[in-house]
PDB file of N, CA and C in Angstrom:
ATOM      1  N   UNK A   1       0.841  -1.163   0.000  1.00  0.00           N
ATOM      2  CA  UNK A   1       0.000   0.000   0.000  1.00  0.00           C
ATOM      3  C   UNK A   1       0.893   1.236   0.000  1.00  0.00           C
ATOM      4  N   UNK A   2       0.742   2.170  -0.912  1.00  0.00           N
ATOM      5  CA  UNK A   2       1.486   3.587  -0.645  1.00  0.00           C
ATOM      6  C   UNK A   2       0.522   4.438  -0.259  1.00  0.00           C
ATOM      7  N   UNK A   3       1.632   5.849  -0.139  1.00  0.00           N
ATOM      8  CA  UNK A   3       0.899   6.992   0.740  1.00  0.00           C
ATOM      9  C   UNK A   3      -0.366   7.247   0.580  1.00  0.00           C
ATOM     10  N   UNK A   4      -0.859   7.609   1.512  1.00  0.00           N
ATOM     11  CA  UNK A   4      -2.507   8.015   0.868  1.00  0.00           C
ATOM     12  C   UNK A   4      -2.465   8.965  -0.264  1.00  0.00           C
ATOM     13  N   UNK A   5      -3.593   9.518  -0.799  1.00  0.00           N
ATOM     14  CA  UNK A   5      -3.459  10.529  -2.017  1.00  0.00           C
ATOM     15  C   UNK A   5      -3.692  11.611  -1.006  1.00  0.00           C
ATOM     16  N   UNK A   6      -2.943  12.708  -1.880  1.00  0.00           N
ATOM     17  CA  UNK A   6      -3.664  14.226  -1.587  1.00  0.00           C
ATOM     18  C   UNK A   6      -4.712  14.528  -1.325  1.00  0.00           C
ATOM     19  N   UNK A   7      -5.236  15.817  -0.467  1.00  0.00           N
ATOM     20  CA  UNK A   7      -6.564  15.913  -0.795  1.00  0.00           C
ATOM     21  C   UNK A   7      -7.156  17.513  -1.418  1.00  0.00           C
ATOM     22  N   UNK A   8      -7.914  17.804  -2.145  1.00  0.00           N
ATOM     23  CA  UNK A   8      -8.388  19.577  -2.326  1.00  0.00           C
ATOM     24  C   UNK A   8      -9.368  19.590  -1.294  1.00  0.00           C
ATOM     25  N   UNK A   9      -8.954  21.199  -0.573  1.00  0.00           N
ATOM     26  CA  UNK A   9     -10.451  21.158   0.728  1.00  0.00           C
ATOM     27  C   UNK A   9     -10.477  22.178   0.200  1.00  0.00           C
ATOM     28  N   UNK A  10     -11.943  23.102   0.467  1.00  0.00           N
ATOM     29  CA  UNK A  10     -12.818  23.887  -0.280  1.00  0.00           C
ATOM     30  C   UNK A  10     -13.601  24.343   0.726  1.00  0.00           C
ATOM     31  N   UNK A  11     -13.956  25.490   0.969  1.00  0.00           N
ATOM     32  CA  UNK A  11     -14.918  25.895   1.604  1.00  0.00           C
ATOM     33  C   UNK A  11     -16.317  26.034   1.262  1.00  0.00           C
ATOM     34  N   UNK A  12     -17.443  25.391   2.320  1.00  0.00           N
ATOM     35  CA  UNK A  12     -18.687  25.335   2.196  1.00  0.00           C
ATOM     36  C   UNK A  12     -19.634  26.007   3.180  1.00  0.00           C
ATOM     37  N   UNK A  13     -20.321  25.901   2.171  1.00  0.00           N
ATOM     38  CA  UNK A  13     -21.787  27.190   3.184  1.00  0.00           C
ATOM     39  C   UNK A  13     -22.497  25.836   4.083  1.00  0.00           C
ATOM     40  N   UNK A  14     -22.228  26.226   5.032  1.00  0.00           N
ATOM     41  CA  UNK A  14     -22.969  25.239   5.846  1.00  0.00           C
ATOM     42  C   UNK A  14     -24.873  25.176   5.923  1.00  0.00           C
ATOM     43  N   UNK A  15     -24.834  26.130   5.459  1.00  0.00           N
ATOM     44  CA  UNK A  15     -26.062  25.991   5.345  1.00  0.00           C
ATOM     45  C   UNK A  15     -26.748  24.860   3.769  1.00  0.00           C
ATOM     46  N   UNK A  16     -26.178  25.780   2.729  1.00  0.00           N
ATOM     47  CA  UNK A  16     -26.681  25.235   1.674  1.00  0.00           C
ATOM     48  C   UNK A  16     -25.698  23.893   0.723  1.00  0.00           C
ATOM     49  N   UNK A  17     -24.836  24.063   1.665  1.00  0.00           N
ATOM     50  CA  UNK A  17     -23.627  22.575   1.091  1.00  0.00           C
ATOM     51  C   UNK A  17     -23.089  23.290  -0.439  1.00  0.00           C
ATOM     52  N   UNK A  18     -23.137  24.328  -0.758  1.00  0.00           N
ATOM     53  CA  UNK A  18     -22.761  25.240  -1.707  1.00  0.00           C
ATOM     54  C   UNK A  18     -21.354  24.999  -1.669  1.00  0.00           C
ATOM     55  N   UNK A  19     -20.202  24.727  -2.777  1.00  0.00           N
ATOM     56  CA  UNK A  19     -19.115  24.907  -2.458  1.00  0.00           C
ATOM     57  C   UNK A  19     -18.781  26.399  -3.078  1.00  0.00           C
ATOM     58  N   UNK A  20     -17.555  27.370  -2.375  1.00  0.00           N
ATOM     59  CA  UNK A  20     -17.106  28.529  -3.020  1.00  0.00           C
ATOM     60  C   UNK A  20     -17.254  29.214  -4.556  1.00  0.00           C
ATOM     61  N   UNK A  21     -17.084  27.957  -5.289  1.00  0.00           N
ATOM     62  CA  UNK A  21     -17.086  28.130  -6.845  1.00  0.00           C
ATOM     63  C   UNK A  21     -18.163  28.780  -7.250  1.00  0.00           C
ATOM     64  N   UNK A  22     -19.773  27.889  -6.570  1.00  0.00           N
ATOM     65  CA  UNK A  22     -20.717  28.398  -6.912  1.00  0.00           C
ATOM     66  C   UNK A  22     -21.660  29.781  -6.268  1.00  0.00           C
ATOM     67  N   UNK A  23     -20.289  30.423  -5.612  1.00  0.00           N
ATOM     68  CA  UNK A  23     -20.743  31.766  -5.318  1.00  0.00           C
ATOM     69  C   UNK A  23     -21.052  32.444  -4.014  1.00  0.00           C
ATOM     70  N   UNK A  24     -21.369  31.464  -3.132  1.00  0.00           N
ATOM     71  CA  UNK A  24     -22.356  31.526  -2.124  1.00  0.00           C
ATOM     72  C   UNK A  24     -21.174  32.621  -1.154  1.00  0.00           C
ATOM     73  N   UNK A  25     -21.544  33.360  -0.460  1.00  0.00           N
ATOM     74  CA  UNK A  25     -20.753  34.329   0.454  1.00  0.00           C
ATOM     75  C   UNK A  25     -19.813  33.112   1.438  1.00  0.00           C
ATOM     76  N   UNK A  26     -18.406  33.698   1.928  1.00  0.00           N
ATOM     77  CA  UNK A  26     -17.393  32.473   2.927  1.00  0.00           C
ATOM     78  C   UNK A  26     -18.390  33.225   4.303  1.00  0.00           C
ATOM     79  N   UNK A  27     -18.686  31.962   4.617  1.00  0.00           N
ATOM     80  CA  UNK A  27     -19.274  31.443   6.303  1.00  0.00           C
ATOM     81  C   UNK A  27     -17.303  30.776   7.451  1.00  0.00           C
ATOM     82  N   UNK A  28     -16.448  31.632   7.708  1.00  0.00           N
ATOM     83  CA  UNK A  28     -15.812  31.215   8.558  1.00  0.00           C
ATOM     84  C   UNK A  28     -16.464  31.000  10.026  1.00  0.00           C
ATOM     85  N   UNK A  29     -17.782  30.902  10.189  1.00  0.00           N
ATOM     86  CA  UNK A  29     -18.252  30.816  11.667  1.00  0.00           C
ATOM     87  C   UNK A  29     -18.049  31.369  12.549  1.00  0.00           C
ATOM     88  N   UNK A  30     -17.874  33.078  12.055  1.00  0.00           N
ATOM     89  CA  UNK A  30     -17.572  33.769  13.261  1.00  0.00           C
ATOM     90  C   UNK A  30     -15.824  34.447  12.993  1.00  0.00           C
ATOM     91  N   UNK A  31     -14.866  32.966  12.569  1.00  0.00           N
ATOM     92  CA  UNK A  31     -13.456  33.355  12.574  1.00  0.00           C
ATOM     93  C   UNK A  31     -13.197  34.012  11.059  1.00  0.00           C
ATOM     94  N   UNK A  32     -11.426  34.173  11.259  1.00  0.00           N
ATOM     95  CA  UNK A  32     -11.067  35.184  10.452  1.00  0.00           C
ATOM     96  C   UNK A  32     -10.477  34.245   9.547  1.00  0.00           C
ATOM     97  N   UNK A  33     -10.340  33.071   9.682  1.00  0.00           N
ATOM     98  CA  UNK A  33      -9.336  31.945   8.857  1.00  0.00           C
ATOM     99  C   UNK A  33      -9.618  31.016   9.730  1.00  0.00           C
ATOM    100  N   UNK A  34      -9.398  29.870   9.061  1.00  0.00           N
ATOM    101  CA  UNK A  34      -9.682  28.275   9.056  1.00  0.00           C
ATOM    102  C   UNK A  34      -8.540  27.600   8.995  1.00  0.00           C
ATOM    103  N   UNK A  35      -7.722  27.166   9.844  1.00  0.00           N
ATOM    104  CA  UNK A  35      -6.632  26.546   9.763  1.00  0.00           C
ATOM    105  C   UNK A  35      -6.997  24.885   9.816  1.00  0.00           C
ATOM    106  N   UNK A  36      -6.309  24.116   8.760  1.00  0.00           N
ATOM    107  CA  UNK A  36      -6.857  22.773   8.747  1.00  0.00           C
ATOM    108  C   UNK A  36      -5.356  21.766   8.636  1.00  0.00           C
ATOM    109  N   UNK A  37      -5.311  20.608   9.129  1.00  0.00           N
ATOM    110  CA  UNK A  37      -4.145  19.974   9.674  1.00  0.00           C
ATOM    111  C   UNK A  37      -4.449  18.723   8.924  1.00  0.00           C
ATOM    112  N   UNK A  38      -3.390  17.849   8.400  1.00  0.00           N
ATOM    113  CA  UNK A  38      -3.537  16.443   8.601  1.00  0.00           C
ATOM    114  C   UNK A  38      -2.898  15.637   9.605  1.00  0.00           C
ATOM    115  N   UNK A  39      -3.256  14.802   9.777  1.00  0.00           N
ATOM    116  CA  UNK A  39      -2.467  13.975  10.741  1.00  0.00           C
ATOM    117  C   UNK A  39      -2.525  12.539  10.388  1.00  0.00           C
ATOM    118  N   UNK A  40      -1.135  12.409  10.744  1.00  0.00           N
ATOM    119  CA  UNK A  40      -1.120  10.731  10.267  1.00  0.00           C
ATOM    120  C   UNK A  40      -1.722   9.837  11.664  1.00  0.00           C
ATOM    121  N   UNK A  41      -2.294   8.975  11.688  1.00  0.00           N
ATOM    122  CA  UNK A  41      -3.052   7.744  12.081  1.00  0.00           C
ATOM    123  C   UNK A  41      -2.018   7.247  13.057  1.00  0.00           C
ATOM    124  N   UNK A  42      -0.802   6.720  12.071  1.00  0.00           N
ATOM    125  CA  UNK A  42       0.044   5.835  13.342  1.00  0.00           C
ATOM    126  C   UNK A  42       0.473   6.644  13.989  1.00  0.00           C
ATOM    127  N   UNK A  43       1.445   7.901  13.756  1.00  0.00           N
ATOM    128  CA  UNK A  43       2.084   8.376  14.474  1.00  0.00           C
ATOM    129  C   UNK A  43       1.676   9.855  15.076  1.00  0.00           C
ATOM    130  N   UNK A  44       0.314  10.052  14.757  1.00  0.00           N
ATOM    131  CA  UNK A  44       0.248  11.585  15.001  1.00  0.00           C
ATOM    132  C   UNK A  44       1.188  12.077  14.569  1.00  0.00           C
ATOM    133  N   UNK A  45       2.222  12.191  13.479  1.00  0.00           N
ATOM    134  CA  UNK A  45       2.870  13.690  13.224  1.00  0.00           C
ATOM    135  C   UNK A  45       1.517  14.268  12.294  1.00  0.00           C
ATOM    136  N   UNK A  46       2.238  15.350  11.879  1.00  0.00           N
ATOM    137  CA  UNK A  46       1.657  16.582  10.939  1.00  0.00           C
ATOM    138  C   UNK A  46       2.000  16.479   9.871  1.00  0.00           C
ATOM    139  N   UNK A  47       1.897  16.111   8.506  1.00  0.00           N
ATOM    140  CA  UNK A  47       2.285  16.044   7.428  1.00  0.00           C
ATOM    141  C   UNK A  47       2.381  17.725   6.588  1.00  0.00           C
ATOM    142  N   UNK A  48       1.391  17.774   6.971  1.00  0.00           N
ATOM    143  CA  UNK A  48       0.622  19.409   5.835  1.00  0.00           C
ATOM    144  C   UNK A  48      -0.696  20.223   7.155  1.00  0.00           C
ATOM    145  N   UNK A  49      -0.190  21.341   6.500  1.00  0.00           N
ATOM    146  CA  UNK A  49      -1.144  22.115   7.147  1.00  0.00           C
ATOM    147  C   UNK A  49      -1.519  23.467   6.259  1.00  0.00           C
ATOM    148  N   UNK A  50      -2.556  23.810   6.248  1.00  0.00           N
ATOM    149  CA  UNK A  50      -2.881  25.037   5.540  1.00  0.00           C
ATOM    150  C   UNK A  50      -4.246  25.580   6.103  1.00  0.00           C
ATOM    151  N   UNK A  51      -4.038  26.798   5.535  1.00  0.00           N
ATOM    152  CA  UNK A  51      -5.623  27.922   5.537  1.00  0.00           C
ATOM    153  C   UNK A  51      -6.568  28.738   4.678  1.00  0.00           C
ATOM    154  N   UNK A  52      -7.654  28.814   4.836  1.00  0.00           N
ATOM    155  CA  UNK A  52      -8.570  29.328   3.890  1.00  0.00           C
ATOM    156  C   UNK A  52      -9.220  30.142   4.535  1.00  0.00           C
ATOM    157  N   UNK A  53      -9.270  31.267   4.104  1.00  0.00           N
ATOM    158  CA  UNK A  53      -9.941  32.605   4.691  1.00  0.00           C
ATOM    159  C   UNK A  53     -10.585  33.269   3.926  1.00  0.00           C
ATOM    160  N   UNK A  54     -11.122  34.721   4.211  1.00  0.00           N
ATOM    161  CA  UNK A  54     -11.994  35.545   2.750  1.00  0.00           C
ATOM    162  C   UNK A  54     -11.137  35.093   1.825  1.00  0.00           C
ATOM    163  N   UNK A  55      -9.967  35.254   1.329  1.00  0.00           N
ATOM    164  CA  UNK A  55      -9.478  35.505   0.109  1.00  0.00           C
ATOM    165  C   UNK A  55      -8.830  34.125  -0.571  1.00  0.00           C
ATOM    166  N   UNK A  56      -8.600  33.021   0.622  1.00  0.00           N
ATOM    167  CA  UNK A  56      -8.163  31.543  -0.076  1.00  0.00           C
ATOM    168  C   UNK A  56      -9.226  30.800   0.174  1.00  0.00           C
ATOM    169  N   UNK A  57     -10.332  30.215  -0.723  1.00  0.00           N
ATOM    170  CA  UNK A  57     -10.826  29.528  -0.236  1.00  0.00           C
ATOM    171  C   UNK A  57     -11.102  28.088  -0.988  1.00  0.00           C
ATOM    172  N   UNK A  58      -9.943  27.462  -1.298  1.00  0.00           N
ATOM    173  CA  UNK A  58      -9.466  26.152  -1.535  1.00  0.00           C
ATOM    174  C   UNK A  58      -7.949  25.817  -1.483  1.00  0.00           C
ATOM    175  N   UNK A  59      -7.780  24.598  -1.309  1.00  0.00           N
ATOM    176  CA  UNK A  59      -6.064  24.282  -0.914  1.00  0.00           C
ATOM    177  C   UNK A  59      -5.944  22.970  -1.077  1.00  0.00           C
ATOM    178  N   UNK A  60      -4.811  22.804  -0.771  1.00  0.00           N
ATOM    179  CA  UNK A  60      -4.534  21.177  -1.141  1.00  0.00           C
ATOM    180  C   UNK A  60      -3.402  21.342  -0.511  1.00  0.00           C
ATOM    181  N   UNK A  61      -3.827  20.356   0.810  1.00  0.00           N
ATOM    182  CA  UNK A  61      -2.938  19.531   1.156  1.00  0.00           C
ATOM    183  C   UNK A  61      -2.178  17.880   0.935  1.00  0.00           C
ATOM    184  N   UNK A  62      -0.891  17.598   1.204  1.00  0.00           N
ATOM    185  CA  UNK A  62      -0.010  16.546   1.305  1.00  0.00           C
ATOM    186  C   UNK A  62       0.142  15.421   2.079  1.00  0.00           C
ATOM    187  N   UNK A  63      -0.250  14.196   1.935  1.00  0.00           N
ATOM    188  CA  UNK A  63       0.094  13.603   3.650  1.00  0.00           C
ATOM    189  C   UNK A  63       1.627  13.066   3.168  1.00  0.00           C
ATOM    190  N   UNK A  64       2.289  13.152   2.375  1.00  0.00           N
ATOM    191  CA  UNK A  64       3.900  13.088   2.295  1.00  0.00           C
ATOM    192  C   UNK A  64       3.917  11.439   2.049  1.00  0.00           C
ATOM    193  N   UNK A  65       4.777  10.790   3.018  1.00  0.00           N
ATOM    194  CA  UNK A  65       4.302   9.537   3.223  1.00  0.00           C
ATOM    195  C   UNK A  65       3.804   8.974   3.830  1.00  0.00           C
ATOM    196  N   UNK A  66       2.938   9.205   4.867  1.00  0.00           N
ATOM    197  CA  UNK A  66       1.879   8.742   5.522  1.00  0.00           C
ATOM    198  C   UNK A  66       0.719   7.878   4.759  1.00  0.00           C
ATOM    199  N   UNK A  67       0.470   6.742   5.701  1.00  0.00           N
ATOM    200  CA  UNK A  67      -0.247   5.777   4.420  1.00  0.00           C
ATOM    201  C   UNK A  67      -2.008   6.005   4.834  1.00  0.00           C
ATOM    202  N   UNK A  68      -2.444   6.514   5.813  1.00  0.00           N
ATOM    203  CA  UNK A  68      -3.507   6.738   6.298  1.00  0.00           C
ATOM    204  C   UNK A  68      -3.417   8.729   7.757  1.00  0.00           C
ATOM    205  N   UNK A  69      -4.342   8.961   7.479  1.00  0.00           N
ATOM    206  CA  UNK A  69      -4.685  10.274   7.660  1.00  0.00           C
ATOM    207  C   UNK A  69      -5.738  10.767   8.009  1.00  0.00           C
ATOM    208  N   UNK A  70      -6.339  12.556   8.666  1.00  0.00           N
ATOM    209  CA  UNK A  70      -7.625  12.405   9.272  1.00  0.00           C
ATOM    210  C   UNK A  70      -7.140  13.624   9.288  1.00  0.00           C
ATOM    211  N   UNK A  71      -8.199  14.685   8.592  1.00  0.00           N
ATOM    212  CA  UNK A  71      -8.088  16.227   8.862  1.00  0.00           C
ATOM    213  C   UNK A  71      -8.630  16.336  10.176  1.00  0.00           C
ATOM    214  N   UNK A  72      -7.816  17.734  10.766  1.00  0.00           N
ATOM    215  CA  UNK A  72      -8.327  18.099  11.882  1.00  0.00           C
ATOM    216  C   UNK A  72      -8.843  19.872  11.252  1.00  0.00           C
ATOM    217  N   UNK A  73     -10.097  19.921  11.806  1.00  0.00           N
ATOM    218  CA  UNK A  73     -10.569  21.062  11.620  1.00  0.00           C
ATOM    219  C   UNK A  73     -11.771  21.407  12.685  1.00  0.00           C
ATOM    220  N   UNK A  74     -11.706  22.384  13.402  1.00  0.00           N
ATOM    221  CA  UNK A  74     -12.782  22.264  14.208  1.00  0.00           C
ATOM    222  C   UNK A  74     -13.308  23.870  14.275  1.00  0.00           C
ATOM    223  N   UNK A  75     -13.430  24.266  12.966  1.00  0.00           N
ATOM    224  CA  UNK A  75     -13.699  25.650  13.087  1.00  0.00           C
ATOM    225  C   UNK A  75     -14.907  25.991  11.174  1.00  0.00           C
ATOM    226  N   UNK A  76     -14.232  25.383  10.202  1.00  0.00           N
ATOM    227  CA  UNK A  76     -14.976  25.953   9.408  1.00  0.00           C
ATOM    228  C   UNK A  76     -15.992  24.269   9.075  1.00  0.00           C
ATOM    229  N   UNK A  77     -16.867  24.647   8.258  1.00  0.00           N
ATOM    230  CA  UNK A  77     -17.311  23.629   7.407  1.00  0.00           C
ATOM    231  C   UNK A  77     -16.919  23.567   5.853  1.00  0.00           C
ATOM    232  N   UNK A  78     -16.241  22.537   5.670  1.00  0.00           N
ATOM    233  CA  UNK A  78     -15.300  22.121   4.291  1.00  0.00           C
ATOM    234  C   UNK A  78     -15.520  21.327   3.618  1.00  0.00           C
ATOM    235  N   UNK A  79     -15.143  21.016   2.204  1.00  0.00           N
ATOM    236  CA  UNK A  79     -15.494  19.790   1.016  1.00  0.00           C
ATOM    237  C   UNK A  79     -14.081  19.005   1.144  1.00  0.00           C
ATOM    238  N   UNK A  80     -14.102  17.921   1.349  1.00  0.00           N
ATOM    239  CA  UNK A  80     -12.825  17.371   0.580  1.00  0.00           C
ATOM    240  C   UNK A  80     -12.971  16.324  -0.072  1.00  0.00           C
ATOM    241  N   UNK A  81     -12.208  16.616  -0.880  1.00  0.00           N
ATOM    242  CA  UNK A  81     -11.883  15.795  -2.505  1.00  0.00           C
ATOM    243  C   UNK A  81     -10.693  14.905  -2.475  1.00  0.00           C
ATOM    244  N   UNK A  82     -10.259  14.175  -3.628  1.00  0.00           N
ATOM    245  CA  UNK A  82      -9.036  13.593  -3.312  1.00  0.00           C
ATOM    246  C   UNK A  82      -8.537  14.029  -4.417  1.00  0.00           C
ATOM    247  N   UNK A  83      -6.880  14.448  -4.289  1.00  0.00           N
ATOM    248  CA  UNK A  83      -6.077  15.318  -5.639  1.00  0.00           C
ATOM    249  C   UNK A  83      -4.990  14.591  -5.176  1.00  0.00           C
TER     250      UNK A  83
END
């Protein structure tokens, strides 16, 4: 088995499951930016980390070589894809 794949995260309207593309105003819940983490499974390190705020609101993170993974986000509501 190799690394897991990448993933694209995207910001969503929590209300209407709208992703960014299709327009809908960024809902950060109050905050100013959304900081989102991966973490690897076996070892808890950090592979990738990034943020989406008014002005980024999609990214793509790395899990490097990590073969399994689990975003941590406990602030916006997000799409993720696999890239």
């Amino acid at each position: 088995m190799g690394p897991a794949p990448g993933c694209v995260i995207t910001l969503v309207n929590s209300d209407t499951q709208e992703t960014w593309s299709n327009g809908y105003e960024v809902d950060l819940h109050g905050n100013q930016r959304c900081e989102l983490a991966l973490h690897d499974v076996a070892t808890g390190a950090v592979p990738d980390v990034g943020e989406l705020n008014d002005e980024r609101h999609s990214l793509t993170l790395d899990p490097r070589d990590s073969l399994l993974v689990y975003l941590d986000n406990g602030t916006c509501a997000v799409e993720v894809t696999p890239g």
